[in-house]
Protein backbone atom coordinates (compact mmCIF):
# COMPACT_ATOMS: atom_id res chain seq x y z
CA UNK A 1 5.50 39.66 -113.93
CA UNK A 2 3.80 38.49 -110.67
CA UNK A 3 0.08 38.96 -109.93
CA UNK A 4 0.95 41.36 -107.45
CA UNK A 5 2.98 43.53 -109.03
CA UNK A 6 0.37 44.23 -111.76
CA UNK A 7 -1.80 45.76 -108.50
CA UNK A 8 -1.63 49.33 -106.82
CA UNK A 9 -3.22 47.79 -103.52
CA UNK A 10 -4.14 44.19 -102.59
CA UNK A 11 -5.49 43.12 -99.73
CA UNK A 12 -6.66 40.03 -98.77
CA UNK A 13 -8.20 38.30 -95.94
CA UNK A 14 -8.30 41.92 -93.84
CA UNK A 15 -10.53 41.99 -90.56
CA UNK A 16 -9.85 45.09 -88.28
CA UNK A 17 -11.08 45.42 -84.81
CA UNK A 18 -10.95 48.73 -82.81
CA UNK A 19 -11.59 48.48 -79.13
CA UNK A 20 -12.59 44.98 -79.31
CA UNK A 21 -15.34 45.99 -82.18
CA UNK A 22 -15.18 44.32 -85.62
CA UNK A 23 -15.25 47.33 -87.91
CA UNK A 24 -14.12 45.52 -90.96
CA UNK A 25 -14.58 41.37 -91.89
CA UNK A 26 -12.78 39.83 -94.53
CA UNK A 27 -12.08 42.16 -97.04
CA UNK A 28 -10.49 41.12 -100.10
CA UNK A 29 -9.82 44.02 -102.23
CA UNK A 30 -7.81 44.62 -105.48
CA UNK A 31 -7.00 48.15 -107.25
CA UNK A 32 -4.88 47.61 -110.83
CA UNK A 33 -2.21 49.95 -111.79
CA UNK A 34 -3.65 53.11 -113.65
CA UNK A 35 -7.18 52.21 -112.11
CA UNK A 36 -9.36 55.27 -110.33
CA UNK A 37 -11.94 54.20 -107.84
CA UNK A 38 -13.26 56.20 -104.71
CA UNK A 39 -15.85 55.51 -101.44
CA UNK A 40 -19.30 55.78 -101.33
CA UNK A 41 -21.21 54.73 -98.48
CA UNK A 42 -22.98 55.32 -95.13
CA UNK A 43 -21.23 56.78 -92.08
CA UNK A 44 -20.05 54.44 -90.02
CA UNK A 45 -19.69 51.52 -92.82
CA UNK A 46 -15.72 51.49 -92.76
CA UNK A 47 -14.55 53.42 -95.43
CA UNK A 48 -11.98 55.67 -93.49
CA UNK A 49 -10.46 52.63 -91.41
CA UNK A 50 -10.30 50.44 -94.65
CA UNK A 51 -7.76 53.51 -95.53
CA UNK A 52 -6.14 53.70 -92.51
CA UNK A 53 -5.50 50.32 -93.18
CA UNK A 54 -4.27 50.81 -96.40
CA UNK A 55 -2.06 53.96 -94.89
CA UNK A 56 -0.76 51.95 -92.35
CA UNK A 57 -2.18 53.86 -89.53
CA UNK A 58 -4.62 50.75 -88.75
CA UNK A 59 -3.50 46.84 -88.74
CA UNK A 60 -5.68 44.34 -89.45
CA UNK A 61 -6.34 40.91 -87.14
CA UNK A 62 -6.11 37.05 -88.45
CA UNK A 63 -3.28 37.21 -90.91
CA UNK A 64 -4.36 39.34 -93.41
CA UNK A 65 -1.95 40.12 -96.44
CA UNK A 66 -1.81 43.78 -97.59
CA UNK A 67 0.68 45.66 -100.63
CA UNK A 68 0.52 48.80 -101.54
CA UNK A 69 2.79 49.48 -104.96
CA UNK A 70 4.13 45.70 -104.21
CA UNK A 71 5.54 46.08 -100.70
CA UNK A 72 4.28 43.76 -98.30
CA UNK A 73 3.39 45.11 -95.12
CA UNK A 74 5.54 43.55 -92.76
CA UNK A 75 8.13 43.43 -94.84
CA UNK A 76 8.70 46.94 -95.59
CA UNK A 77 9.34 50.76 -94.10
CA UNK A 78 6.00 52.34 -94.29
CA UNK A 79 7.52 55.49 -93.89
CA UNK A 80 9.25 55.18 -97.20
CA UNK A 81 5.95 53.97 -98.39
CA UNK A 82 3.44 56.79 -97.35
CA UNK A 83 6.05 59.25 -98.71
CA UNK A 84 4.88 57.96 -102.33
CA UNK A 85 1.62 57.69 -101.57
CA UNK A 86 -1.59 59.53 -100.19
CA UNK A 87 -5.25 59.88 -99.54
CA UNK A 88 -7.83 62.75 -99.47
């Protein structure tokens, strides 16, 4: 099995900007099959545009790598892809 196919999301090396301001810097994050995790923090910190990013709604700058259930974005029809997943 490859390392990414043992993950639910990976991203890695992920820096968004939104109307030329840096809302997220290098983010390298990993979530494991059958994992739960959920976001705590501030307003304003990033947590809803690190999902957008995730969604692909938002795309990150500097050529970041992101999967989500082992497709690559890039690489595959996020359409397809947001059908099996979700976020609330």
């Amino acid at each position: 099995m490859r390392k990414e196919e043992g993950s639910a999301i990976e991203v890695r090396g992920a820096t968004v900007e939104l109307e030329g301001c840096r809302i997220l810097s290098d983010i390298n994050w990993r979530v494991h099959k059958g994992e739960n995790w959920f976001m705590l923090g501030a307003n304003g910190a990033g947590k809803t545009t690190l999902m957008k990013m995730i969604m692909g709604f938002v795309w990150p700058v500097y050529g970041a790598e992101i999967r989500v259930l082992g497709m690559k974005y890039g690489e595959c029809d996020l359409c397809e892809l947001r059908r099996k997943i979700a976020w609330m």
